[in-house]
N, C-alpha and C. Protein backbone atom coordinates (compact mmCIF):
# COMPACT_ATOMS: atom_id res chain seq x y z
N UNK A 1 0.84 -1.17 0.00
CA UNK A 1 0.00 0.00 0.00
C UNK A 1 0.88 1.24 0.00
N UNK A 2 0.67 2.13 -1.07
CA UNK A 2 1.31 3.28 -1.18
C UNK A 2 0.33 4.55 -0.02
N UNK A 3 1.61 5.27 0.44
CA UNK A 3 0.68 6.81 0.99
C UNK A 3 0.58 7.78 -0.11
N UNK A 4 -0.15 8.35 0.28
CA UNK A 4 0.01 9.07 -0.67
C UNK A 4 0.94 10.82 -1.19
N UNK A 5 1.28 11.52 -1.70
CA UNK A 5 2.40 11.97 -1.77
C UNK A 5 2.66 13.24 -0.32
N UNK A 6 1.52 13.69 -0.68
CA UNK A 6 1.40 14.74 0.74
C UNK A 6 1.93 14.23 2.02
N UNK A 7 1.72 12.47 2.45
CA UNK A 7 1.62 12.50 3.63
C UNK A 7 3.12 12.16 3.44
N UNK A 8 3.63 11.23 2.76
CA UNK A 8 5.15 11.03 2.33
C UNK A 8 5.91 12.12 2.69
N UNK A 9 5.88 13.75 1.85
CA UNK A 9 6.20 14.43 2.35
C UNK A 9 6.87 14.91 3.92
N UNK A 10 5.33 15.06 4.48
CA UNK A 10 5.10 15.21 5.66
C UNK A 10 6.09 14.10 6.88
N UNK A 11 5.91 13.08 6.44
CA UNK A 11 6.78 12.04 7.25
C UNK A 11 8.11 12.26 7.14
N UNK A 12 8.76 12.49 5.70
CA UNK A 12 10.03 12.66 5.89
C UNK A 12 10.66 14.31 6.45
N UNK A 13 9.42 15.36 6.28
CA UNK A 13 10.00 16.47 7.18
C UNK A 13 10.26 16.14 8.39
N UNK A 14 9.42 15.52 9.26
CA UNK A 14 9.33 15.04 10.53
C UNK A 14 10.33 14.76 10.88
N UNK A 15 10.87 13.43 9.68
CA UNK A 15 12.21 12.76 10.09
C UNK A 15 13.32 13.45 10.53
N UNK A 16 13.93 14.09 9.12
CA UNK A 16 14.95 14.73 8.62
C UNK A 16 15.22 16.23 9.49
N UNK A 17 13.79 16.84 9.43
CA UNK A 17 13.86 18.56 10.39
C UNK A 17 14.18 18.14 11.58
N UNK A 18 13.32 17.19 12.11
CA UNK A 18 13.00 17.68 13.62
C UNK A 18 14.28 16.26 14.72
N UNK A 19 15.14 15.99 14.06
CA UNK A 19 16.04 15.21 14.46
C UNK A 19 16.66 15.94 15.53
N UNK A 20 16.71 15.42 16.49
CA UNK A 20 17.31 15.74 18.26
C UNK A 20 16.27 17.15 18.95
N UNK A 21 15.69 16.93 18.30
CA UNK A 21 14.91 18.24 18.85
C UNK A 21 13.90 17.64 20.04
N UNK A 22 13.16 16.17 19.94
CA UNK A 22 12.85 15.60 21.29
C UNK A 22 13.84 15.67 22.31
N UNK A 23 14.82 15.33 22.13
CA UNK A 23 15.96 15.42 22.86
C UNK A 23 16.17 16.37 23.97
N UNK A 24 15.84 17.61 23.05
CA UNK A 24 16.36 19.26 23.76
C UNK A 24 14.86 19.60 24.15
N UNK A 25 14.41 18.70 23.82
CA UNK A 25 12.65 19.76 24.65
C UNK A 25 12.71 18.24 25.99
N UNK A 26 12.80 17.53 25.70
CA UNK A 26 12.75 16.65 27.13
C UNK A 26 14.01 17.21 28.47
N UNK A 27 14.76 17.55 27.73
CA UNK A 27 15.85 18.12 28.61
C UNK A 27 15.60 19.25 29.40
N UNK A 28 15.01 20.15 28.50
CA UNK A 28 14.76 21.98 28.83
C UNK A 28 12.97 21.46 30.00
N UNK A 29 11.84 20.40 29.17
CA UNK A 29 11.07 20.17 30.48
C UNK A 29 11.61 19.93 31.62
N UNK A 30 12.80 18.63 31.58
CA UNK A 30 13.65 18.07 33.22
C UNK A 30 13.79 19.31 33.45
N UNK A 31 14.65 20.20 33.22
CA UNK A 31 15.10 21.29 33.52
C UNK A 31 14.13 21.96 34.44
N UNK A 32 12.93 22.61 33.95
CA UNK A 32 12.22 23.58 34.34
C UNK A 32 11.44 22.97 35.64
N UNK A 33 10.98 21.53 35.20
CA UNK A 33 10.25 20.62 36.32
C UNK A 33 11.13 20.76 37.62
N UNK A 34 12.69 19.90 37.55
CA UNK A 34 13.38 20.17 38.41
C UNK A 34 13.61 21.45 39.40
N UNK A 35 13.36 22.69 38.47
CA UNK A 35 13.71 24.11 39.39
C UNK A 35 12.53 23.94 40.13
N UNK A 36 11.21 23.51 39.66
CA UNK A 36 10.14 24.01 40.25
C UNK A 36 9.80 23.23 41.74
N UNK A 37 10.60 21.34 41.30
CA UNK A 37 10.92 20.88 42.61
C UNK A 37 11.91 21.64 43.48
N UNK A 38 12.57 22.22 43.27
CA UNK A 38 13.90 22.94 44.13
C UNK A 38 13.20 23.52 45.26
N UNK A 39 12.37 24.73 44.33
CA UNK A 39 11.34 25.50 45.06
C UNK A 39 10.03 25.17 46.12
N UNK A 40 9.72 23.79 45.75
CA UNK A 40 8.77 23.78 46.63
C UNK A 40 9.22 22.59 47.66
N UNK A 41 10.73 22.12 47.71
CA UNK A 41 11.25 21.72 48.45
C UNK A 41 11.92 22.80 49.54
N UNK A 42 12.29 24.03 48.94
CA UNK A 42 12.69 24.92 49.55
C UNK A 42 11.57 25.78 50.30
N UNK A 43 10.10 25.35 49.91
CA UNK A 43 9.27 26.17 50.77
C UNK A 43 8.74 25.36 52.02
N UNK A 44 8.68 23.78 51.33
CA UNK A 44 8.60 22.83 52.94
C UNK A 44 9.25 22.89 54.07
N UNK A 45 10.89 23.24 53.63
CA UNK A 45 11.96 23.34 54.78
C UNK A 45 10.99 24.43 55.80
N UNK A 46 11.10 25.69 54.79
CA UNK A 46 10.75 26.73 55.58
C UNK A 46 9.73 26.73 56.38
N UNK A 47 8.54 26.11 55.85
CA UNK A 47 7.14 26.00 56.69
C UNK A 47 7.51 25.02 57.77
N UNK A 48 8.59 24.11 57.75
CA UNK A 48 8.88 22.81 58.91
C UNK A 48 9.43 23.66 59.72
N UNK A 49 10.53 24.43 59.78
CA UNK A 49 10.92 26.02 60.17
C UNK A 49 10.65 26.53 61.06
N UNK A 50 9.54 27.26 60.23
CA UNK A 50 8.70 28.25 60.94
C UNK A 50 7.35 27.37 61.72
N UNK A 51 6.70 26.49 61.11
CA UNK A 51 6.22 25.63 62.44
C UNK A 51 6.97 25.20 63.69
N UNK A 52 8.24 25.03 63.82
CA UNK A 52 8.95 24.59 64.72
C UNK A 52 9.17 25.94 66.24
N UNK A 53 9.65 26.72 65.03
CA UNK A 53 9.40 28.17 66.00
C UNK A 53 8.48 28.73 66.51
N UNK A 54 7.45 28.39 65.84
CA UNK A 54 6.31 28.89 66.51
C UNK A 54 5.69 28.09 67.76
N UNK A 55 6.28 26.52 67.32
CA UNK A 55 6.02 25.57 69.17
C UNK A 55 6.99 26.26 69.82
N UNK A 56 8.05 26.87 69.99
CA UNK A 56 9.16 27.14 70.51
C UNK A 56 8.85 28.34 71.09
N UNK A 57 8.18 29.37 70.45
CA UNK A 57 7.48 30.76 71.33
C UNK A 57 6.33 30.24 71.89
N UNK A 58 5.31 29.23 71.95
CA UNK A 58 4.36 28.87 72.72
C UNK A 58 4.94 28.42 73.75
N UNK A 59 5.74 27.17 73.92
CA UNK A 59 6.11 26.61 74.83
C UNK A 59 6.89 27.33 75.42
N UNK A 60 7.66 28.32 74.85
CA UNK A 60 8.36 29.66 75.77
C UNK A 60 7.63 30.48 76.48
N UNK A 61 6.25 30.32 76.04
CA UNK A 61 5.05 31.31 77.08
C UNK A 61 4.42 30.73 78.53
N UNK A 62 4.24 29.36 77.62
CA UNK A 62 3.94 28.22 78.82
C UNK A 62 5.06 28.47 80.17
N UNK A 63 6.36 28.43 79.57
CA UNK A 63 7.21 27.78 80.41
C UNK A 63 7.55 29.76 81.60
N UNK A 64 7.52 30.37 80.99
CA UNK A 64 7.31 31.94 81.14
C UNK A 64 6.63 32.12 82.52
N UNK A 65 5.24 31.59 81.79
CA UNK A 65 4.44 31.49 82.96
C UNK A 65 4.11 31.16 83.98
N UNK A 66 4.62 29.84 84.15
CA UNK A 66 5.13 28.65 85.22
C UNK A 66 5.95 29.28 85.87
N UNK A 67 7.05 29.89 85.35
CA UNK A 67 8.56 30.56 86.42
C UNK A 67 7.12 31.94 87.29
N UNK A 68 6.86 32.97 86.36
CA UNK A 68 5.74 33.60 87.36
C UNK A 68 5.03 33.41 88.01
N UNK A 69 4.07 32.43 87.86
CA UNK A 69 3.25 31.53 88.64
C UNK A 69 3.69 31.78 89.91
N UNK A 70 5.37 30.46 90.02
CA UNK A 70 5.99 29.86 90.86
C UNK A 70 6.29 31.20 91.89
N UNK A 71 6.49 32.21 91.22
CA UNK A 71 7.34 33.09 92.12
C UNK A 71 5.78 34.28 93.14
N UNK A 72 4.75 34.20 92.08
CA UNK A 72 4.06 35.13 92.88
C UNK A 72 3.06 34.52 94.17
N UNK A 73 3.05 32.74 94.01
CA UNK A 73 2.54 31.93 95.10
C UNK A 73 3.57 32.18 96.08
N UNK A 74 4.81 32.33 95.98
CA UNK A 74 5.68 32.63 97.21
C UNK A 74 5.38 33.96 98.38
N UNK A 75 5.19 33.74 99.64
CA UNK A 75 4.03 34.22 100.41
C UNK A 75 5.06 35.92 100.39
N UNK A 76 6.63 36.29 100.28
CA UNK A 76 7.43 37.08 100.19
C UNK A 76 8.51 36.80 99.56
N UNK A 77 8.83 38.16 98.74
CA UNK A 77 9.91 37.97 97.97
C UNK A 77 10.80 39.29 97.95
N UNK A 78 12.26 38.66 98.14
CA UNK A 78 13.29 39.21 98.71
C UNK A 78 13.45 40.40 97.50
N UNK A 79 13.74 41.80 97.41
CA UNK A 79 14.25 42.46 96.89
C UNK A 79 15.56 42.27 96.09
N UNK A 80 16.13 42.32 95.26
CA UNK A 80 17.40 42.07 94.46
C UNK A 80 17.50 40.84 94.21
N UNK A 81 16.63 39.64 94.76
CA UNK A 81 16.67 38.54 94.39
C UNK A 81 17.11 37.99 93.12
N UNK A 82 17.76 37.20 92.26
CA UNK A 82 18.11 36.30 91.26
C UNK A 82 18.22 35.26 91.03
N UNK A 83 18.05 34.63 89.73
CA UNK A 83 18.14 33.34 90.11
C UNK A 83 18.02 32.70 88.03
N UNK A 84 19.04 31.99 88.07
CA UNK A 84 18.80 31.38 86.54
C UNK A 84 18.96 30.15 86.86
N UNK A 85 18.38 29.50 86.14
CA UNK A 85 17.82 28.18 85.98
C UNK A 85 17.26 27.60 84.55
N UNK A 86 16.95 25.88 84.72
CA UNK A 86 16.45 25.24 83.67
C UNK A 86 15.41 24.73 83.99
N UNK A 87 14.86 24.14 82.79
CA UNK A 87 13.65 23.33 83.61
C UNK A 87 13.80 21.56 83.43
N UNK A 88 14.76 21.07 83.34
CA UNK A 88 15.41 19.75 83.02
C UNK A 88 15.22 19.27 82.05
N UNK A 89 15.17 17.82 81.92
CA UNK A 89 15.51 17.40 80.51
C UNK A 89 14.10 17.43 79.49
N UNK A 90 13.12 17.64 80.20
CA UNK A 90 12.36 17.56 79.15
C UNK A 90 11.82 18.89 78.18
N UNK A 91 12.59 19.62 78.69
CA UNK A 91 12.46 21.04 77.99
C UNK A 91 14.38 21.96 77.87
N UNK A 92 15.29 21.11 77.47
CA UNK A 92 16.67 20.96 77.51
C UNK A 92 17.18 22.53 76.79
N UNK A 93 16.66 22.77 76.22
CA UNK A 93 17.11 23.96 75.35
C UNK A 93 16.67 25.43 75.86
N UNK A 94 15.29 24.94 77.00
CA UNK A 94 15.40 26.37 77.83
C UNK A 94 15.73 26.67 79.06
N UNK A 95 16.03 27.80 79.25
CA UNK A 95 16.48 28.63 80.24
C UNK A 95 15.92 29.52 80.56
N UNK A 96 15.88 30.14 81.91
CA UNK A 96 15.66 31.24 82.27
C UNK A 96 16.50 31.54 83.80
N UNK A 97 15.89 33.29 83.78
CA UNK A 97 16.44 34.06 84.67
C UNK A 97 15.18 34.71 85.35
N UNK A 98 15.41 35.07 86.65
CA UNK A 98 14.32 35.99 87.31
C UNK A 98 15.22 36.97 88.11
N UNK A 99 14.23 38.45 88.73
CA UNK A 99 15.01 39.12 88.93
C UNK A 99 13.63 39.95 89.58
N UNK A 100 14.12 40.43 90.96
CA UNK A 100 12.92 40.91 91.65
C UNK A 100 13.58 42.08 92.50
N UNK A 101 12.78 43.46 91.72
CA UNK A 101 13.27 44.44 92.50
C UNK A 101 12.15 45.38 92.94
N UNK A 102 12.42 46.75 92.91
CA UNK A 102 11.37 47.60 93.63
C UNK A 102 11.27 48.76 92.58
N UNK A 103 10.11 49.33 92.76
CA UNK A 103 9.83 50.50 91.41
C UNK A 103 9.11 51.00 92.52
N UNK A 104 9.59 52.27 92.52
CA UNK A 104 8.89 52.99 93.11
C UNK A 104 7.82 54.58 92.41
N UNK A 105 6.83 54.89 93.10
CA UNK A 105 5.57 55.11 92.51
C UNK A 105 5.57 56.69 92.26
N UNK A 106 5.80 57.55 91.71
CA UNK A 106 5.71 58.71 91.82
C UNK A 106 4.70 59.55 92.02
N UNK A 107 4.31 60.39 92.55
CA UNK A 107 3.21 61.13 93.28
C UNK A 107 2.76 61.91 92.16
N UNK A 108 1.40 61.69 91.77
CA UNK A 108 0.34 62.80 91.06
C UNK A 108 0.69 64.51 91.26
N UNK A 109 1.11 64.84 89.97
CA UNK A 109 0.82 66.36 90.36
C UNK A 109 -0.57 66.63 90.21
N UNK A 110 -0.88 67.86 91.40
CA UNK A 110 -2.05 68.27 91.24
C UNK A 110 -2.22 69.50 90.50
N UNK A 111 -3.09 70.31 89.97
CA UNK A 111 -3.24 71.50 89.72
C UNK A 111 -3.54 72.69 91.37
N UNK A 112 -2.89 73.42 90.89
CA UNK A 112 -2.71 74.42 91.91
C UNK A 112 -4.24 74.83 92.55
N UNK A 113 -4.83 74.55 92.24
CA UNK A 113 -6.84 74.67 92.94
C UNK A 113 -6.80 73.72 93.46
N UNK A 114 -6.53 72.19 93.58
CA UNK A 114 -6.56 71.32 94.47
C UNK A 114 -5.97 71.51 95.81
N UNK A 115 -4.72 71.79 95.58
CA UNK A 115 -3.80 71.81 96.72
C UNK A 115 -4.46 73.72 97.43
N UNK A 116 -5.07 74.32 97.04
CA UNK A 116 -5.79 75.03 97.74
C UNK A 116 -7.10 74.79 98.47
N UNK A 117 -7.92 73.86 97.98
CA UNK A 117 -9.10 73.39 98.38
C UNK A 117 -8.69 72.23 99.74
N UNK A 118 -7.74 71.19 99.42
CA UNK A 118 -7.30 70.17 100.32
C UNK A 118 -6.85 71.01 101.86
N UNK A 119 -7.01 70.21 102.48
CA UNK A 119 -6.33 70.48 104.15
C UNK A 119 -5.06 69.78 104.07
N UNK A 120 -4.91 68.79 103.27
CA UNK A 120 -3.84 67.76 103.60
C UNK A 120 -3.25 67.27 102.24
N UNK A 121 -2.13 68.15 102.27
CA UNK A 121 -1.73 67.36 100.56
C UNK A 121 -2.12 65.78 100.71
N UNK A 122 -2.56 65.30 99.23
CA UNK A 122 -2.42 64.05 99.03
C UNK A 122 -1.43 62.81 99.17
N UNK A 123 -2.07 62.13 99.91
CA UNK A 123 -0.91 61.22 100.24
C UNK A 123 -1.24 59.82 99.60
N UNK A 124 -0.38 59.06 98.60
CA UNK A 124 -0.38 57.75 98.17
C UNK A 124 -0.35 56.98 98.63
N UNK A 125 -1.01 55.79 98.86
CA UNK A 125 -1.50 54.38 100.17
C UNK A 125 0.05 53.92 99.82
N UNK A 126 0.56 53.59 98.94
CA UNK A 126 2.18 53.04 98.96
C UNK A 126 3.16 53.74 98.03
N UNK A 127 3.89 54.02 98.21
CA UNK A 127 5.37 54.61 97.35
C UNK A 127 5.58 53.92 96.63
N UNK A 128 5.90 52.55 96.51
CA UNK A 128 6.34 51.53 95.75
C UNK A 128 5.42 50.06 95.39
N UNK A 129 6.24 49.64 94.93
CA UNK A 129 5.75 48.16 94.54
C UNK A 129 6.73 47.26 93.83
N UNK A 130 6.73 46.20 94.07
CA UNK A 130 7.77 44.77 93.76
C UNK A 130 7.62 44.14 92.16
N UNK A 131 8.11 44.27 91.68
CA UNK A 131 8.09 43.77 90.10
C UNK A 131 9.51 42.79 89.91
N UNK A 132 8.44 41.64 89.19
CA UNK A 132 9.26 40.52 89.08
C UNK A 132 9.21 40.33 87.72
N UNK A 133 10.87 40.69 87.40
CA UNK A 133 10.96 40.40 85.32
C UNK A 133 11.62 38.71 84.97
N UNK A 134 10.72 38.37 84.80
CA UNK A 134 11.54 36.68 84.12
C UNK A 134 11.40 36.68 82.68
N UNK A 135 12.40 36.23 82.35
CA UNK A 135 12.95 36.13 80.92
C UNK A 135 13.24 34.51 80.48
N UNK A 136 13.09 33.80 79.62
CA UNK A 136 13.20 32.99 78.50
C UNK A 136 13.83 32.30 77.63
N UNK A 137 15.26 32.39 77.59
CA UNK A 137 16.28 31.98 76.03
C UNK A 137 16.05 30.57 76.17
N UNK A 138 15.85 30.10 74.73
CA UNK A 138 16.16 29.16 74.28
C UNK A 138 16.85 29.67 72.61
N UNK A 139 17.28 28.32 72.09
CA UNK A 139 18.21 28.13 70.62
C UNK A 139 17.60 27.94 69.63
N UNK A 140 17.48 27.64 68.35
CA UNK A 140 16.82 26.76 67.29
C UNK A 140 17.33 27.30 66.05
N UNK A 141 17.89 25.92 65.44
CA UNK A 141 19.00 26.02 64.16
C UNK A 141 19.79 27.07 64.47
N UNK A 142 20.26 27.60 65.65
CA UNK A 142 21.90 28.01 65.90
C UNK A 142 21.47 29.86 65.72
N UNK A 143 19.70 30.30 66.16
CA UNK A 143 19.98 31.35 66.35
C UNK A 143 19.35 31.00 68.42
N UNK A 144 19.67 32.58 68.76
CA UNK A 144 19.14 32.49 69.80
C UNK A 144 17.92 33.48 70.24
N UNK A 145 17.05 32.50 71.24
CA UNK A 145 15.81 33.56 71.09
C UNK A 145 15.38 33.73 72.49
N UNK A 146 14.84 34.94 72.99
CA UNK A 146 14.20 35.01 74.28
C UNK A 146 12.61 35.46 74.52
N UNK A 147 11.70 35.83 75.47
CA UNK A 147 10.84 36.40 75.50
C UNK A 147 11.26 36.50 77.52
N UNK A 148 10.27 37.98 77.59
CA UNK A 148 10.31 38.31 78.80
C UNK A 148 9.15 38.84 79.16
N UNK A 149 8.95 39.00 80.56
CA UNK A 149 7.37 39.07 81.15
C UNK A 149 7.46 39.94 82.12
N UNK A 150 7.12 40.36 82.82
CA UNK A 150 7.21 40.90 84.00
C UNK A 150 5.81 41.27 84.44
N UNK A 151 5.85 42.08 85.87
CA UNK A 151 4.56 41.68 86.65
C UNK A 151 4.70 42.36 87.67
N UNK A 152 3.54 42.83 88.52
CA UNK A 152 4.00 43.49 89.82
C UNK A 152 3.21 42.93 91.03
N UNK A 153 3.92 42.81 92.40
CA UNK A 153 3.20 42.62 93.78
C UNK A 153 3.40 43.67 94.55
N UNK A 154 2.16 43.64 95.31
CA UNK A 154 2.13 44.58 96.56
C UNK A 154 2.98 44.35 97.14
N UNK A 155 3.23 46.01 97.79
CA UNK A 155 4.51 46.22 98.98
C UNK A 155 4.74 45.32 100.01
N UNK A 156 3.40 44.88 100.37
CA UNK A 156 3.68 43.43 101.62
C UNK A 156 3.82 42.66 101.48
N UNK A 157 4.36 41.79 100.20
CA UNK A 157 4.74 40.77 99.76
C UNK A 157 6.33 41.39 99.31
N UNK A 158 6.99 41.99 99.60
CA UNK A 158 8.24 42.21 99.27
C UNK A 158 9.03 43.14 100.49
N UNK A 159 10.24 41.70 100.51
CA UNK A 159 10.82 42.21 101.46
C UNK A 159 12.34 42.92 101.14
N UNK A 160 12.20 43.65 102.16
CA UNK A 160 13.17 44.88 101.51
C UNK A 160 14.41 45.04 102.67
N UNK A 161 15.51 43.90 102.87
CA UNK A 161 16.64 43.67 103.74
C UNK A 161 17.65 44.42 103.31
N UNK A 162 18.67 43.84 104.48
CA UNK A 162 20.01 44.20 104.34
C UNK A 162 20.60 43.37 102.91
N UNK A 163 21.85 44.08 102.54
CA UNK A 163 22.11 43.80 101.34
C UNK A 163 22.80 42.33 101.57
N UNK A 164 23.44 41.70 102.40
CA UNK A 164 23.52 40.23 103.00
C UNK A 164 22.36 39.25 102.46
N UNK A 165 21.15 39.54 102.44
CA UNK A 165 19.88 39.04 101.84
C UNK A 165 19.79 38.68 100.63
N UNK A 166 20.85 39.70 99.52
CA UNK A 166 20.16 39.90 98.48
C UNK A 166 20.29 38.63 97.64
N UNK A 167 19.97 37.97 96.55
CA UNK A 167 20.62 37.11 95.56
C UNK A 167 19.76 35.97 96.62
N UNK A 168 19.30 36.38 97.62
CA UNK A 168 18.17 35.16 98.17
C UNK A 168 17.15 35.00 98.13
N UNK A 169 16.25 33.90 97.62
CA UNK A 169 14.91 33.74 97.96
C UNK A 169 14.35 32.88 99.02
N UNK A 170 12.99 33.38 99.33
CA UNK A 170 12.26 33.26 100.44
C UNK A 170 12.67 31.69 100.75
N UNK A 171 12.86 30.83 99.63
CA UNK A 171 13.18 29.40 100.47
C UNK A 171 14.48 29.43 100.83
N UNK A 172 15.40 29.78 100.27
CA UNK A 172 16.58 29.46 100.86
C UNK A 172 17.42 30.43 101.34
N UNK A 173 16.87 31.38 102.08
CA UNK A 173 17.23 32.51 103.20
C UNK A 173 17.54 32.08 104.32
């Protein structure tokens, strides 16, 4: 069976033109396919990443909170107090520090018609108050990261010693 001349034609352009040209279009697809794996291998890392960090600032809040907790159930707490610590092996990569001092409160100015009307300048129920700053570091892939909190107790929960005291807390004074 003969083809007929057109398609004859046609077959041997096919042949003769388009020789290695599958070749270079299968290559240039690997090519392009491959970059596009690169990329969305390079966006998994990142999302495994950044999911990881983001348990790492939760569980840094958790663990945040627990050190505050711990310190404001304590019935008094020593002024200048310090103290760094871990929380053992099952949380190995964090750390923290606490640090308990005194801020004291500064007095309201009044406008000059008050302090004419009053008998008794104003007087503030306390000067001060006890603020306890705990802080956070932990590591991940070799940067380092912290978060910090702080908080305040009434004056009668903070005791305010000789400097012999200081760097002590209420348990082991």
């Amino acid at each position: 069976m003969t083809r007929p001349l057109h398609a004859q034609r046609s077959l041997r352009g096919l042949r003769s033109g388009s020789r290695g040209w599958i070749l270079v279009e299968t290559l240039v697809a690997l090519m392009v396919l491959s970059v596009g794996v690169l990329a969305v291998n390079e966006a998994l890392q990142e999302a495994l990443l950044t999911r990881a960090m983001a348990r790492d600032f939760t569980q840094a809040r958790f663990l945040l909170e627990q050190v505050v907790s711990d310190l404001e159930l304590q019935p008094l707490l020593i002024e200048g107090a310090e103290k760094n610590g871990d929380f053992g092996d099952a949380f190995e990569r964090f750390a923290y520090h606490y640090e308990v001092s005194r801020v004291e409160l500064p007095a309201p100015e009044l406008p000059s018609l008050a302090n004419a009307v009053l008998a008794q300048p104003l007087q503030l129920p306390v000067s001060y108050l006890g603020k306890i700053r705990v802080t956070v570091t932990w590591t991940r892939a070799g940067r380092s990261f912290e978060r910090t909190a702080e908080t305040l107790v009434p004056p009668e929960r903070l005791y305010i010693g000789q400097s012999n005291n200081a760097g002590q807390t209420p348990d082991n004074a």
